[in-house]
C-alpha atoms as a PDB file:
ATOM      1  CA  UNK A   1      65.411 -24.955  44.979  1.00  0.00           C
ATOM      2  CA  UNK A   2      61.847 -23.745  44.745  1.00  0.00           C
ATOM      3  CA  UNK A   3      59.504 -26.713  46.039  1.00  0.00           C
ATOM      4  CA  UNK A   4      55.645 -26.311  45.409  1.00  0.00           C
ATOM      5  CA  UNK A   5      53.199 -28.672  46.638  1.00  0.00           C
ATOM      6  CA  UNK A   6      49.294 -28.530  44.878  1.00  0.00           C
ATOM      7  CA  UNK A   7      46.376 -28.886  47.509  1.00  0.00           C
ATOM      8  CA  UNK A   8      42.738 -28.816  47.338  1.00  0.00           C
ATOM      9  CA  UNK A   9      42.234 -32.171  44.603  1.00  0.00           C
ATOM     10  CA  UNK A  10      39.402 -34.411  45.002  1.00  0.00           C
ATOM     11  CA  UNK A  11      36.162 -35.899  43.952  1.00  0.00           C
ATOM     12  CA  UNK A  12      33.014 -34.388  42.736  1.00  0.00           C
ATOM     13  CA  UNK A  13      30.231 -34.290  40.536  1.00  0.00           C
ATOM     14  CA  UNK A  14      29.622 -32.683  37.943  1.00  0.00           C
ATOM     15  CA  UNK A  15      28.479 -29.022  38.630  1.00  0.00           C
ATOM     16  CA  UNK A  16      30.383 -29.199  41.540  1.00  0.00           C
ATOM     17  CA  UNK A  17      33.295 -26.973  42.365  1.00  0.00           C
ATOM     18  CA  UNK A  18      36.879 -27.542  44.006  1.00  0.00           C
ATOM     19  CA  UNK A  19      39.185 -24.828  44.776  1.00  0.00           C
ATOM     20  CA  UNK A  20      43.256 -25.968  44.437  1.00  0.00           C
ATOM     21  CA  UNK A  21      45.835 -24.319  46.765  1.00  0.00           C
ATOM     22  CA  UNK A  22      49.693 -24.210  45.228  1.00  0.00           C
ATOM     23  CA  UNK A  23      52.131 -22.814  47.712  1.00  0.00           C
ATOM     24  CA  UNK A  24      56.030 -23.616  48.609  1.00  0.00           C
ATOM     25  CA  UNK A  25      56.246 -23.713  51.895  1.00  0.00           C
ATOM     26  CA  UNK A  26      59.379 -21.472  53.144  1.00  0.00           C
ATOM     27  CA  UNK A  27      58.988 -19.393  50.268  1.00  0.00           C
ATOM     28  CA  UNK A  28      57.000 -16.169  49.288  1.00  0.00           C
ATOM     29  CA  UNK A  29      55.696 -16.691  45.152  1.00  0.00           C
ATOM     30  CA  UNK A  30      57.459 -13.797  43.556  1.00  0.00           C
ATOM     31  CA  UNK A  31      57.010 -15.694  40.156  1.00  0.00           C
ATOM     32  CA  UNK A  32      54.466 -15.776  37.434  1.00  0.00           C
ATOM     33  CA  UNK A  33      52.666 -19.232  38.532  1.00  0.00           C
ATOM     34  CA  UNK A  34      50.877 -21.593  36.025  1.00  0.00           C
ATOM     35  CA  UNK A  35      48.074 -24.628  36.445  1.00  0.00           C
ATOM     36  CA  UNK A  36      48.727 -27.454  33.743  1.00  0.00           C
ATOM     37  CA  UNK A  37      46.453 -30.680  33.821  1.00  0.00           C
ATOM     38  CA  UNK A  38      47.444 -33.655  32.314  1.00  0.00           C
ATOM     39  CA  UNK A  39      44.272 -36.575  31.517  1.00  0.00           C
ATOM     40  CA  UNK A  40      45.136 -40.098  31.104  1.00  0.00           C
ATOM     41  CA  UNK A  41      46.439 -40.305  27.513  1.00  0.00           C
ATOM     42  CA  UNK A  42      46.656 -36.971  26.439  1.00  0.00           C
ATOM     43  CA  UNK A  43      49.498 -34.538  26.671  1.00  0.00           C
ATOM     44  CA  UNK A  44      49.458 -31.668  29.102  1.00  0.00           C
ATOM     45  CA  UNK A  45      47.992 -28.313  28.796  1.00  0.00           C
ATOM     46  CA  UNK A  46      48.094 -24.913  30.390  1.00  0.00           C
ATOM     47  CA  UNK A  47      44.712 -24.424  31.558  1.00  0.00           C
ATOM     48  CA  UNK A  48      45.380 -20.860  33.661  1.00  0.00           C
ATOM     49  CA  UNK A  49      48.178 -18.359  34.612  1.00  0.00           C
ATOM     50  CA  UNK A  50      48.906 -15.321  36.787  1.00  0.00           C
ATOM     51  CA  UNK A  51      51.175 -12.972  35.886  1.00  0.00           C
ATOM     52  CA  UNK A  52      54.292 -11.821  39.101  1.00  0.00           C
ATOM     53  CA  UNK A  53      54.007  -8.189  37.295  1.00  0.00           C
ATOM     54  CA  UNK A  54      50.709  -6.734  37.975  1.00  0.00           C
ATOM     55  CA  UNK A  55      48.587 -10.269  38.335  1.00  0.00           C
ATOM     56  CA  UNK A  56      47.656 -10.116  35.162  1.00  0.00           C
ATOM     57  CA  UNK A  57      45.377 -13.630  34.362  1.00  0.00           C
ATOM     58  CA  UNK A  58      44.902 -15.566  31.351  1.00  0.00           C
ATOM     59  CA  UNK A  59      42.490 -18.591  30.934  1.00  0.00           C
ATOM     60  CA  UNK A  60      42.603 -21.546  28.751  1.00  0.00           C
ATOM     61  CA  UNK A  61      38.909 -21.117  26.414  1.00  0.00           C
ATOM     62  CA  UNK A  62      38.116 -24.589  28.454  1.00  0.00           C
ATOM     63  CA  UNK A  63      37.508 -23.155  31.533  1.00  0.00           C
ATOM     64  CA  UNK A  64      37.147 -19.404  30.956  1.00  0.00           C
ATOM     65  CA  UNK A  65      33.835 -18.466  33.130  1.00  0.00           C
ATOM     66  CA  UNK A  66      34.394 -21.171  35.348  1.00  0.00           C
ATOM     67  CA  UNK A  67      37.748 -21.112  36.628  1.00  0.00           C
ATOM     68  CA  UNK A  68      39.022 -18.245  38.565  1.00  0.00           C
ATOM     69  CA  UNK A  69      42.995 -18.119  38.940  1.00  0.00           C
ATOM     70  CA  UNK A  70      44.264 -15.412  41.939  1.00  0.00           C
ATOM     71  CA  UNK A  71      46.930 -14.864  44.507  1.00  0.00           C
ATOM     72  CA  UNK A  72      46.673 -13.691  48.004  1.00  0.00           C
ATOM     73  CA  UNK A  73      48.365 -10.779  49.729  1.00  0.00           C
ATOM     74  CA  UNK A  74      51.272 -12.348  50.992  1.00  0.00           C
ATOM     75  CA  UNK A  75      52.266 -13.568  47.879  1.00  0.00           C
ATOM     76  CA  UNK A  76      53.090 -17.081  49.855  1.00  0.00           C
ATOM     77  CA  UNK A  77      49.819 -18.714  47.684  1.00  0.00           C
ATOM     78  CA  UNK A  78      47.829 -18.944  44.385  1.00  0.00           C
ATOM     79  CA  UNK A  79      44.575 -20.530  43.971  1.00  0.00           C
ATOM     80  CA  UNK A  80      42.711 -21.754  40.961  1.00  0.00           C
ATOM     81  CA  UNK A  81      38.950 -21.876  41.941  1.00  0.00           C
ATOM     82  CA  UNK A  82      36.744 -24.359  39.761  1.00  0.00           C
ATOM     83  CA  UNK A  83      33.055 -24.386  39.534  1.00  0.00           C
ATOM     84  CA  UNK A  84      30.674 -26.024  37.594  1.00  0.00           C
ATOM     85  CA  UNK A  85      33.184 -28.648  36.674  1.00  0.00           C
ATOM     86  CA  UNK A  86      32.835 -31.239  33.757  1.00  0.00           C
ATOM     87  CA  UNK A  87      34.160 -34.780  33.620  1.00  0.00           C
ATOM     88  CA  UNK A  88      36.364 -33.510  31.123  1.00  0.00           C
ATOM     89  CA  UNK A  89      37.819 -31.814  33.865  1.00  0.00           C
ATOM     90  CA  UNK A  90      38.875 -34.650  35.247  1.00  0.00           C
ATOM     91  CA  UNK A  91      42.953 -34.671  35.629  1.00  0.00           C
ATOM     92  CA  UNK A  92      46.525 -34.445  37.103  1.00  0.00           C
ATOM     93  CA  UNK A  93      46.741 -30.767  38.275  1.00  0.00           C
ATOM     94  CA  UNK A  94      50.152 -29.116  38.399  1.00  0.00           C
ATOM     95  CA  UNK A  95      51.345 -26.024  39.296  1.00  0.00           C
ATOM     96  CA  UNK A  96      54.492 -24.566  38.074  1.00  0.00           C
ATOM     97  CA  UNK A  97      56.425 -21.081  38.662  1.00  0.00           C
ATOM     98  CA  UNK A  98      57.942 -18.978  36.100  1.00  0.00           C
ATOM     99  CA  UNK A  99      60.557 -16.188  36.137  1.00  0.00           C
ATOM    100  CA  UNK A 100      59.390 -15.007  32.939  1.00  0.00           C
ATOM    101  CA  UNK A 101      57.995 -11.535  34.017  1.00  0.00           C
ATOM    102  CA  UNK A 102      55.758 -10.229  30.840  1.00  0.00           C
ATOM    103  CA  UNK A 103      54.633  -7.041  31.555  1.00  0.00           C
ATOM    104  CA  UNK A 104      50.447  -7.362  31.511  1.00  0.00           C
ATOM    105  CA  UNK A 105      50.498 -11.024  30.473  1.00  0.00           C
ATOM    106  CA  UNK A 106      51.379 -14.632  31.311  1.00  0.00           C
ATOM    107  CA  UNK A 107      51.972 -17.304  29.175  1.00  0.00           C
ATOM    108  CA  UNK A 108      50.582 -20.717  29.385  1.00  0.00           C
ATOM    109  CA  UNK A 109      53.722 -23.133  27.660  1.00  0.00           C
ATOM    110  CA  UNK A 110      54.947 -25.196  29.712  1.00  0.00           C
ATOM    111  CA  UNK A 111      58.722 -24.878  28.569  1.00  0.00           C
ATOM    112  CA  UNK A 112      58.165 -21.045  30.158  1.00  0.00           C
ATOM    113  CA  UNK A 113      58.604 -22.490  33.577  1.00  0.00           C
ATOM    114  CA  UNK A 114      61.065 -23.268  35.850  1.00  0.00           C
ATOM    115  CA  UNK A 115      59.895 -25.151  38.686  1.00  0.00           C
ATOM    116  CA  UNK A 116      56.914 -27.764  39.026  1.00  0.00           C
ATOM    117  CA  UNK A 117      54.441 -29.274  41.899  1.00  0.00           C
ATOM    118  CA  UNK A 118      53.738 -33.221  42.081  1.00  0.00           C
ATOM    119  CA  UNK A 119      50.416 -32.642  41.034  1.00  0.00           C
ATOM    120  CA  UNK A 120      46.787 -33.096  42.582  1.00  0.00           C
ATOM    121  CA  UNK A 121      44.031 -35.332  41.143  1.00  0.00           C
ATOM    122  CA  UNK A 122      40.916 -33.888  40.539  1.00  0.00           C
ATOM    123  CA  UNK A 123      37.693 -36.277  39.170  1.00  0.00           C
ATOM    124  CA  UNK A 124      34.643 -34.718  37.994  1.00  0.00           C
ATOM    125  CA  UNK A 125      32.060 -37.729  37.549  1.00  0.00           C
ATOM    126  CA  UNK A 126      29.107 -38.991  38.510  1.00  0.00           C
END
């Protein structure tokens, strides 16, 4: 069973920048992984995604320019890096792993994937 645990949460103000770590430790990420965020009271939404295939990204319009979604060599990590971050930022992060492979794309629904982190807060405010 696939475990993934989300790092990198925190504080900040706005403009600031955080940079969240998802990795399962034992395991190399030979999937197509996701980052979800959930606010208080609202439902959650796909905000990023990185295809297994050929790392093919896509980007919710929220955060396109600011966020940048990639995966390091060994495969064993992905990274969503956040800059100039808003308050309406502010949320439960998840990450979640997919064995959808779409050849040049990734999807961002959450019923496309199989396995899900805990979640890491991130606040935005000042």
């Amino acid at each position: 069973q696939l475990q993934l645990v989300e790092s990198g949460g925190g504080s900040v103000q706005p403009g600031g920048s955080l940079r969240l770590s998802c990795a399962a430790p034992g395991f190399t990420l030979d999937y197509t992984i996701g980052w979800f965020r959930q606010a208080p009271g609202k439902e959650r939404e796909g905000v990023s995604c990185i295809s297994i295939s050929d790392n093919s990204t896509n980007y919710d319009d929220s955060v396109k320019g600011r966020f940048t979604i990639s995966r390091n060599n060994a495969k064993d990590s992905v990274y969503l890096q956040m800059n100039s971050l808003k308050p309406e930022d502010t949320a439960v992060y998840y990450c979640a792993a997919s064995l959808l492979d779409l050849q040049g794309m990734c999807v961002m629904t959450s019923g496309a994937y199989d396995y899900w982190g805990q979640g890491t807060q991130v606040a935005v405010s000042s």
